[in-house]
N, C-alpha and C. Protein backbone atom coordinates (compact mmCIF):
# COMPACT_ATOMS: atom_id res chain seq x y z
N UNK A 1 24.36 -53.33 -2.92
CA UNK A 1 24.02 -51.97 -2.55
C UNK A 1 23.16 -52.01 -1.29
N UNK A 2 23.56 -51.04 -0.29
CA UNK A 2 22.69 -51.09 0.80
C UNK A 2 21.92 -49.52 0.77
N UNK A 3 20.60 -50.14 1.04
CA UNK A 3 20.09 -48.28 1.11
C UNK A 3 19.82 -48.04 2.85
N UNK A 4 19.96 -46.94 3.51
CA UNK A 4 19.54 -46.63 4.46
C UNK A 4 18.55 -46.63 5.37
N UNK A 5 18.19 -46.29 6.38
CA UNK A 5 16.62 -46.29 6.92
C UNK A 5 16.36 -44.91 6.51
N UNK A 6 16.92 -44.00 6.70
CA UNK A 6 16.37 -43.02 6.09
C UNK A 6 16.00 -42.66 4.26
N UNK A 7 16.56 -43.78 3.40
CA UNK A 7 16.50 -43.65 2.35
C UNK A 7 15.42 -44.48 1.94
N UNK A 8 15.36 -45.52 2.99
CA UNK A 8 13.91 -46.69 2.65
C UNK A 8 12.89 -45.53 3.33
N UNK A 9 12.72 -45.32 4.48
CA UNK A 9 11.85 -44.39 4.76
C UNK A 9 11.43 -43.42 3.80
N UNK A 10 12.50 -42.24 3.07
CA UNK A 10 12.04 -41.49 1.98
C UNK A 10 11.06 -41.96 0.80
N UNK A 11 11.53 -43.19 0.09
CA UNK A 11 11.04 -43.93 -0.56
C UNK A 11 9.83 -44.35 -0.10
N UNK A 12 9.63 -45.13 1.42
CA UNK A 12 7.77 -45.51 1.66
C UNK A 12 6.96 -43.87 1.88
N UNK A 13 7.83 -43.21 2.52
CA UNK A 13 6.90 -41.39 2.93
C UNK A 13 6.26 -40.79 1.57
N UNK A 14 7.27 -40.67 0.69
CA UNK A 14 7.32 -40.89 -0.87
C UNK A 14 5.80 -41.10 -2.00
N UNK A 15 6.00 -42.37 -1.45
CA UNK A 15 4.54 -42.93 -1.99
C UNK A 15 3.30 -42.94 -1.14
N UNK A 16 3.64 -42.38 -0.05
CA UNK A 16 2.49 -42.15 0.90
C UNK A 16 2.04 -40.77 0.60
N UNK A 17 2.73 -39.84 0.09
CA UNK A 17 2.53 -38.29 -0.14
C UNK A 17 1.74 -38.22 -1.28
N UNK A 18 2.34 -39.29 -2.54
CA UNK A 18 1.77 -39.75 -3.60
C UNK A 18 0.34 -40.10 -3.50
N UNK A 19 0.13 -40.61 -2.63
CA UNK A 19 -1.46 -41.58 -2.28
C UNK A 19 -2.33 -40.73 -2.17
N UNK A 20 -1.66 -39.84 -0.84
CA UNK A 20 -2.49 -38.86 -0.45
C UNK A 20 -2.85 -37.85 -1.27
N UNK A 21 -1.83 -37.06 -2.04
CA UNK A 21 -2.01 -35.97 -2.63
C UNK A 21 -3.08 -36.10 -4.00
N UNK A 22 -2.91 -37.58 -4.38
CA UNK A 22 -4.72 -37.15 -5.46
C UNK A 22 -5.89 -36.85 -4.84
N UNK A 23 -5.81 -36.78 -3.75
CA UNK A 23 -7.44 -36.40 -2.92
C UNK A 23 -7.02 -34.67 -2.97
N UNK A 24 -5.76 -34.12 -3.35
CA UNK A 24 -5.71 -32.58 -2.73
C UNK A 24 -4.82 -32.32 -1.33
N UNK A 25 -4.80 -33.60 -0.35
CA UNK A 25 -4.46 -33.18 0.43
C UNK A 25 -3.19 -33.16 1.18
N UNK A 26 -2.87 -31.78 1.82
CA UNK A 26 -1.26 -31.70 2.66
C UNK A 26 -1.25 -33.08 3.31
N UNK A 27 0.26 -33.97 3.47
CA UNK A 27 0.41 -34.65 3.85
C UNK A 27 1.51 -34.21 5.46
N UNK A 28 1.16 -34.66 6.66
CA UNK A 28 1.75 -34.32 7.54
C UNK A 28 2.68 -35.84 7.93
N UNK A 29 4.01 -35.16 8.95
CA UNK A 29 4.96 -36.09 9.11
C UNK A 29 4.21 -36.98 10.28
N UNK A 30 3.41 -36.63 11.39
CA UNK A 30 2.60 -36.81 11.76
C UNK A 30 1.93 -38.67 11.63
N UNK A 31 1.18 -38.36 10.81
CA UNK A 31 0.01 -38.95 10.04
C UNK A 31 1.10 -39.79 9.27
N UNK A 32 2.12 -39.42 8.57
CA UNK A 32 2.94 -40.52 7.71
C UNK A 32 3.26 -41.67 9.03
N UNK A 33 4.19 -40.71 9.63
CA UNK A 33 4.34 -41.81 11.12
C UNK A 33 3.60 -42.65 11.67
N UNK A 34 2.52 -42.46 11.85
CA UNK A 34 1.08 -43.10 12.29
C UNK A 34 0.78 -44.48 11.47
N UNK A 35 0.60 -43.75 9.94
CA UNK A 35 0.14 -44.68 9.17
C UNK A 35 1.19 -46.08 8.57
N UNK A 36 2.19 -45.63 8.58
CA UNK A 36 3.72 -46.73 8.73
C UNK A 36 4.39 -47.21 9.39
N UNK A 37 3.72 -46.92 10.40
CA UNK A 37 4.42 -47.09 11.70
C UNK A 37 6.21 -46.52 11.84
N UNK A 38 6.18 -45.73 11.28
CA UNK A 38 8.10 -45.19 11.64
C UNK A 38 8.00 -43.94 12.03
N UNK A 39 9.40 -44.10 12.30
CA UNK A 39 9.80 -42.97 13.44
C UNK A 39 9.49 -41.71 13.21
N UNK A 40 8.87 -40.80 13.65
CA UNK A 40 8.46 -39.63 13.25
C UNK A 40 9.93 -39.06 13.19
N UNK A 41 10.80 -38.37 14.67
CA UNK A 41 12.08 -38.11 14.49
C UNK A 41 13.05 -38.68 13.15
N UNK A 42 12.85 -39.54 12.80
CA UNK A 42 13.39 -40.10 10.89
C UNK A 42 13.20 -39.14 10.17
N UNK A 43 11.89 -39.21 9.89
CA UNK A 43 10.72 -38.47 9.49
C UNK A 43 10.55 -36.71 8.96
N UNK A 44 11.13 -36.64 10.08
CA UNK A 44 11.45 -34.80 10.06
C UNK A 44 12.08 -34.69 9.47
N UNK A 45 13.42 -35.69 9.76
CA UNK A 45 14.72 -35.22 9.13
C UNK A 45 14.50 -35.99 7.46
N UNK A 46 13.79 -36.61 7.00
CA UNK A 46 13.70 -36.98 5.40
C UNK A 46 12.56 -36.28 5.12
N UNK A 47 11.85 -35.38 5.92
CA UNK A 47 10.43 -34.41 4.76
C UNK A 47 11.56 -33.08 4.42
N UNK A 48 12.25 -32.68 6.20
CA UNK A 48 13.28 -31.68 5.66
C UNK A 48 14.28 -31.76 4.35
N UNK A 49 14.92 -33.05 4.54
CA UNK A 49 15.94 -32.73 3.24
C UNK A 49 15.36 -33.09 1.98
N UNK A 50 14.16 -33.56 1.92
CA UNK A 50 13.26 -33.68 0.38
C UNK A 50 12.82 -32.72 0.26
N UNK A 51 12.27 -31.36 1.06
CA UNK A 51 11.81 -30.10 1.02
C UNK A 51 13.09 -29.17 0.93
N UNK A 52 14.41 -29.51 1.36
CA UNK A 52 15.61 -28.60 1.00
C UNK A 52 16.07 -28.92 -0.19
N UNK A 53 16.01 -30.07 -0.90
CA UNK A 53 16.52 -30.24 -2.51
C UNK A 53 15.08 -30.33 -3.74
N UNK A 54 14.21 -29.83 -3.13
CA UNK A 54 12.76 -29.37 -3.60
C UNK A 54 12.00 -30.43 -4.49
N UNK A 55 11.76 -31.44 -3.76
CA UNK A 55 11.19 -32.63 -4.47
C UNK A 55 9.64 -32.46 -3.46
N UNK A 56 9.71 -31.50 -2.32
CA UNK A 56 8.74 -31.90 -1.49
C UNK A 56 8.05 -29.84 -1.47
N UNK A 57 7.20 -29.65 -1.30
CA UNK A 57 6.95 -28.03 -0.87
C UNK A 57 5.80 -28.06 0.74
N UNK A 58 6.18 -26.87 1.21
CA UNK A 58 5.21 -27.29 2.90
C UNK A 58 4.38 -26.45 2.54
N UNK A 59 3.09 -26.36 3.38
CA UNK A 59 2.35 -25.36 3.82
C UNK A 59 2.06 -24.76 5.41
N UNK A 60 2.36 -24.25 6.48
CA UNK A 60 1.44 -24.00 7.61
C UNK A 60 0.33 -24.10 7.96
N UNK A 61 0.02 -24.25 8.98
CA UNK A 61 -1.22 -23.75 9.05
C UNK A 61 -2.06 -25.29 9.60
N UNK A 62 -3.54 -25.23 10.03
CA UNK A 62 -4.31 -26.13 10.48
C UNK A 62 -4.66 -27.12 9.29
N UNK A 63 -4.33 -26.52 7.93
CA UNK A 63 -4.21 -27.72 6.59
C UNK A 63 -2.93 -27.56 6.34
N UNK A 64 -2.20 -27.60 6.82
CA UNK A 64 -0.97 -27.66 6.43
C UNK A 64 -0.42 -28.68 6.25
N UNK A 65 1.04 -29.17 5.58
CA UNK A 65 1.56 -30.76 5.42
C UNK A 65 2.65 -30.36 4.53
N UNK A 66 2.85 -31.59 4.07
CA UNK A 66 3.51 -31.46 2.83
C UNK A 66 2.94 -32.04 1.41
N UNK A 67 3.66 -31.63 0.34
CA UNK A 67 3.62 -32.14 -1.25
C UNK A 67 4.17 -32.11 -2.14
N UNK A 68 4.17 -32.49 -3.67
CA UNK A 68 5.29 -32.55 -3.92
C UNK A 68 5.50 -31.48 -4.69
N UNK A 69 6.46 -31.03 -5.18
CA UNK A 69 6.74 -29.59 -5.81
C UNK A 69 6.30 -30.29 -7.39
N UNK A 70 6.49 -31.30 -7.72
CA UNK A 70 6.14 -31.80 -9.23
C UNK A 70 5.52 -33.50 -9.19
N UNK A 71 4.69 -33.70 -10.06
CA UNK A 71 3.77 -35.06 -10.02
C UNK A 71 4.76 -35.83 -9.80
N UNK A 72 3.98 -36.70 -9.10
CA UNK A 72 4.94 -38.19 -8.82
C UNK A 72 5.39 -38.96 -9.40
N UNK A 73 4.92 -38.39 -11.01
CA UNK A 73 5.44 -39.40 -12.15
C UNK A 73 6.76 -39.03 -12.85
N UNK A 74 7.09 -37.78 -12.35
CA UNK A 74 7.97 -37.31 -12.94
C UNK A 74 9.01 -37.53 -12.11
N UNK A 75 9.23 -38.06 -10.60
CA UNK A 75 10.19 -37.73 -9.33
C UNK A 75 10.59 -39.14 -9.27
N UNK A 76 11.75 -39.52 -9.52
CA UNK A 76 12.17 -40.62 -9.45
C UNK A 76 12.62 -41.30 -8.37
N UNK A 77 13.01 -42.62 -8.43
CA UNK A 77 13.62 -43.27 -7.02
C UNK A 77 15.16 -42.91 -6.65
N UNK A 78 15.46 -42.19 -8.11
CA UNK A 78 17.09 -42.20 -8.11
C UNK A 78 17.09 -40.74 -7.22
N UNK A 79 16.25 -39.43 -7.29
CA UNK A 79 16.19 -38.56 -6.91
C UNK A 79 15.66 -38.51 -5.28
N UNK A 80 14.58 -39.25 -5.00
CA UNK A 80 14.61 -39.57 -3.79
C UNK A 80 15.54 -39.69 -3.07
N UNK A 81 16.28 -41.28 -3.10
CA UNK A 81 17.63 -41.69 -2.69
C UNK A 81 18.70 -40.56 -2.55
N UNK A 82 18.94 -40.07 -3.47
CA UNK A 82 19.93 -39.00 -3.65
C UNK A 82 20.05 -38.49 -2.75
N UNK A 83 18.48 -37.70 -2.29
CA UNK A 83 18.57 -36.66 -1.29
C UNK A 83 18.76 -37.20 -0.13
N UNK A 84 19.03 -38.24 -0.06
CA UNK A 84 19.33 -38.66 1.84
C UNK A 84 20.29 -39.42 2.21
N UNK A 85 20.78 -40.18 0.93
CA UNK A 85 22.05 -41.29 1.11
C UNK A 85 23.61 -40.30 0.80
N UNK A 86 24.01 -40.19 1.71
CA UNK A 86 25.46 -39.36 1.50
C UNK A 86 26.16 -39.83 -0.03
N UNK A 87 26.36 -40.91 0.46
CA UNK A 87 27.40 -41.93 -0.60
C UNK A 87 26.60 -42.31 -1.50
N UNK A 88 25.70 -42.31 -1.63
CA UNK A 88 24.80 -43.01 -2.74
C UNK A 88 25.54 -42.40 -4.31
N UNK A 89 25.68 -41.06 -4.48
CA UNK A 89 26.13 -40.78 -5.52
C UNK A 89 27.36 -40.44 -6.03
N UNK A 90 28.33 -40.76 -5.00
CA UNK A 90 29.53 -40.54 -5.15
C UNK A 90 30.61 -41.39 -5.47
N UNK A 91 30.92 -41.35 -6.34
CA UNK A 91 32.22 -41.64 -7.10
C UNK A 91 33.20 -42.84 -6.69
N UNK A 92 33.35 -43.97 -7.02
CA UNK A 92 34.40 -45.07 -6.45
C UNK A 92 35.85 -44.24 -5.96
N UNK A 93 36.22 -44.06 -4.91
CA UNK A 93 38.37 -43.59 -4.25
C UNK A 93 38.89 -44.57 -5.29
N UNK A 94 39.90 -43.99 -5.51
CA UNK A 94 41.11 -44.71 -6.48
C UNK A 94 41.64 -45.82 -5.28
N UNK A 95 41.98 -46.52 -5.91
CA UNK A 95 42.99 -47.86 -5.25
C UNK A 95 43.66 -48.09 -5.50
N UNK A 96 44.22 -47.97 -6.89
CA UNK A 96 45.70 -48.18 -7.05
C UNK A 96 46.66 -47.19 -7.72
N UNK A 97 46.12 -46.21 -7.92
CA UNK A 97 46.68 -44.68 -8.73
C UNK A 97 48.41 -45.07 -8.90
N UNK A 98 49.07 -45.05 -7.22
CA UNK A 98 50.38 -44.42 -7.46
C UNK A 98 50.98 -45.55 -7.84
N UNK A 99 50.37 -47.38 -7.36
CA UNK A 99 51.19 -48.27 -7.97
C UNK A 99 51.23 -48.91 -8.98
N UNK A 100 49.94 -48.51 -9.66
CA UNK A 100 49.39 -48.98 -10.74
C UNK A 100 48.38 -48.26 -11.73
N UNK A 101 48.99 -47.40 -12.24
CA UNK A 101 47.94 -46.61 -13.42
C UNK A 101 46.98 -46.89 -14.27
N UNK A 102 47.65 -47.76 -14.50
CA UNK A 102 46.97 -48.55 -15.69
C UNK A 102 45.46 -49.39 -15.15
N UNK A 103 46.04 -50.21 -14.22
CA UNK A 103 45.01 -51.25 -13.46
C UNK A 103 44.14 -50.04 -13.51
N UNK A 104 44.30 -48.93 -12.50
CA UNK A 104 42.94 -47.98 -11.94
C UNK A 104 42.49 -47.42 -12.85
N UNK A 105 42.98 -47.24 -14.12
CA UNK A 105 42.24 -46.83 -15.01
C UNK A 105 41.01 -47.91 -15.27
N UNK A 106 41.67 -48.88 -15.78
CA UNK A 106 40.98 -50.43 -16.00
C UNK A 106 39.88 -50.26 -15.22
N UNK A 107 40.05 -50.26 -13.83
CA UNK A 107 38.96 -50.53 -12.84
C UNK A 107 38.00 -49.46 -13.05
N UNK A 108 38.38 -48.52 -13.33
CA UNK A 108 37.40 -47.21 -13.51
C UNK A 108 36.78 -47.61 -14.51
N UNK A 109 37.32 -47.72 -15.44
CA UNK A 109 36.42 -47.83 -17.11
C UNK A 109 35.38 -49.31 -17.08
N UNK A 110 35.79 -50.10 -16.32
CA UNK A 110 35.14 -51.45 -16.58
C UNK A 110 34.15 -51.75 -15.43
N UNK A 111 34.41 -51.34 -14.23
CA UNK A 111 33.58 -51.45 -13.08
C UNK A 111 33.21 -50.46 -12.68
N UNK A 112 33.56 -49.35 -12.28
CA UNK A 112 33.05 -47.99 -11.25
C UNK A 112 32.17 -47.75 -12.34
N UNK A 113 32.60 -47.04 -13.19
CA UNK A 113 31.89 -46.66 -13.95
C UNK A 113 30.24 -46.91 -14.23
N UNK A 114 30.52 -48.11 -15.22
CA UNK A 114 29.79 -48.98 -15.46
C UNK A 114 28.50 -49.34 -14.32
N UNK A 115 29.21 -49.42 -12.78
CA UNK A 115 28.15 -50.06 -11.83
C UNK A 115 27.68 -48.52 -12.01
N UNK A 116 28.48 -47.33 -11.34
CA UNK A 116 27.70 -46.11 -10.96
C UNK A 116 26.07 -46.11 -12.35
N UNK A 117 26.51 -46.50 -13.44
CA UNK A 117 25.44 -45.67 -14.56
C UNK A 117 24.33 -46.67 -14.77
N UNK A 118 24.91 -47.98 -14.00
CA UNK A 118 23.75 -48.76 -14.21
C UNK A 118 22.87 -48.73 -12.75
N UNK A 119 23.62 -48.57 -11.92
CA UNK A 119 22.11 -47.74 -10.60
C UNK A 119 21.51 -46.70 -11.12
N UNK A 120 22.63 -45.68 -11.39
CA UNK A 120 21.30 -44.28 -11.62
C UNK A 120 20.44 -44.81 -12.97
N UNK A 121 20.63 -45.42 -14.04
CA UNK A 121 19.98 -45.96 -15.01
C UNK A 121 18.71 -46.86 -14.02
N UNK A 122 19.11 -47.82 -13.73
CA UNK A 122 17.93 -48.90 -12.87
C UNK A 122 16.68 -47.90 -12.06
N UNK A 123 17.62 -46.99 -11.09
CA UNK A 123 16.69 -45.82 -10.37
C UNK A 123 15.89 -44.61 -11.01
N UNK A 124 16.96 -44.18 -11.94
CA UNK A 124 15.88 -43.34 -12.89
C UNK A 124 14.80 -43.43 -13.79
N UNK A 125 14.63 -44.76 -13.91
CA UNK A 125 13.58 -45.48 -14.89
C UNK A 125 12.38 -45.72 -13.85
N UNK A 126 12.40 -45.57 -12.65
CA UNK A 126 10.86 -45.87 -11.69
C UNK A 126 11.24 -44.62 -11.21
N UNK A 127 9.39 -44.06 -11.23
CA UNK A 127 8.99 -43.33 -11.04
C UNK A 127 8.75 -43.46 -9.11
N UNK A 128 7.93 -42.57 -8.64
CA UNK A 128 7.10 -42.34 -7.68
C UNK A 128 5.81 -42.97 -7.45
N UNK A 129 5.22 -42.64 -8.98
CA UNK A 129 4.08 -43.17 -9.19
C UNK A 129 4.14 -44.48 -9.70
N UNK A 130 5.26 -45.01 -10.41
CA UNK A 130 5.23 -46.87 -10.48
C UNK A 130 5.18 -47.99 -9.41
N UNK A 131 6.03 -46.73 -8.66
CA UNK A 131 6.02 -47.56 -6.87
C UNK A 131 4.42 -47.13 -6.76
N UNK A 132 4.24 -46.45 -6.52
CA UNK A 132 2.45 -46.33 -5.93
C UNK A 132 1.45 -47.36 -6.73
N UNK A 133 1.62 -46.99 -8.09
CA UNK A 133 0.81 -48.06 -8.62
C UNK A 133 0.97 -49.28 -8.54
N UNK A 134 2.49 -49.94 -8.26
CA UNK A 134 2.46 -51.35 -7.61
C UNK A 134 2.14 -51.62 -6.32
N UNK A 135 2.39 -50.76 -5.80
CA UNK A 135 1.76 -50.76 -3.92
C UNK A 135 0.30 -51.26 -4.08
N UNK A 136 -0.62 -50.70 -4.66
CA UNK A 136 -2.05 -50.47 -5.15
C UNK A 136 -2.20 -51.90 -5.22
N UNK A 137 -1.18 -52.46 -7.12
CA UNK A 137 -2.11 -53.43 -7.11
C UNK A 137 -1.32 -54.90 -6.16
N UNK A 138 -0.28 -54.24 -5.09
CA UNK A 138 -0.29 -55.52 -4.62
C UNK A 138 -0.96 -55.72 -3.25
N UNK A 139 -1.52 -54.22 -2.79
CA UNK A 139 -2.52 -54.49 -1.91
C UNK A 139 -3.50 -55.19 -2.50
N UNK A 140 -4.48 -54.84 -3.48
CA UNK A 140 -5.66 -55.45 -4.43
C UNK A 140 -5.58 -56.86 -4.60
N UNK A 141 -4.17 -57.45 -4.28
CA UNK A 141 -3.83 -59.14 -4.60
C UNK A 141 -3.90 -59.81 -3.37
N UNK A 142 -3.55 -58.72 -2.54
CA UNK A 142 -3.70 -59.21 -0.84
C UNK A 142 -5.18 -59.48 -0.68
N UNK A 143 -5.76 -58.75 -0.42
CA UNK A 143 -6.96 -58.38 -0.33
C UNK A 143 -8.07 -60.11 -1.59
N UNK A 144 -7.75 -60.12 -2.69
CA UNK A 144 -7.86 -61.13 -3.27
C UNK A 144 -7.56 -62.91 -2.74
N UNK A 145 -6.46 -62.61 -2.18
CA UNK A 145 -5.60 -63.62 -1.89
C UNK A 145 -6.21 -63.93 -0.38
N UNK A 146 -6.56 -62.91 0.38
CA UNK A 146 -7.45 -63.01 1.63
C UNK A 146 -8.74 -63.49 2.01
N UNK A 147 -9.27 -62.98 0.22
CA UNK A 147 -10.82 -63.37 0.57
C UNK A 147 -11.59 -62.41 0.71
N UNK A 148 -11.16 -61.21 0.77
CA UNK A 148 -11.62 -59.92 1.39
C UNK A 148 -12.70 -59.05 0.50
């Protein structure tokens, strides 16, 4: 499976919104850019389509930013992804329909299938906040491991 830059991006912005938002505060695309060093232009375009399938809500204004419409514990990696990978959730094309029925059935029932329910299964089981809380403690090991 390959994920995107815009879908790895969603995923680090993600847990950066997460970080931020227990202090209270709007998170700007801005400041995400800054602090991750990625592309702001990315950026726009993954706060927009996480704010058009409502995993994200904005505010205006001189506190303005973004956040998330529901806790981070509840917003999964599978839902993230979703919103930015075209193909991510779509369905294996038939391959052998007209010469072989049977086979494509086969292939459907034993592989498509099967792979599709075991990603969204793998992705829907981590949270927002599992990624954050491992971020945490593997900064805390760095930081250990440094001497710091």
């Amino acid at each position: 499976m390959r994920i995107s830059v815009k879908g790895r991006y969603a995923l680090a912005a993600a847990v950066l919104v997460a970080e931020k938002q227990t202090s209270g505060a709007n998170v700007t695309v801005g400041s995400v850019s800054e602090e991750l060093g990625l592309s702001k232009i990315y950026l726009e375009q993954v706060f927009a389509q996480l704010k058009k399938v409502g995993i994200l809500t904005s505010a205006k204004g001189p506190k303005g930013g973004y956040q998330f419409a529901r806790p981070a514990s509840v917003i999964t990696a599978w839902e993230v992804l979703s919103a930015l990978e075209t193909g991510f959730a779509e369905r294996a094309e038939e391959t052998v329909t007209d010469n072989d029925p049977g086979l494509e059935m086969a292939l459907k029932e034993k592989v498509y299938e099967r792979l599709d329910a075991s990603l969204q299964n793998a992705l829907t089981a981590v949270t927002v906040q599992d990624i954050l809380e491992a971020t945490q403690k593997q900064r805390g090991d760095q930081s250990f491991m440094m001497g710091l």
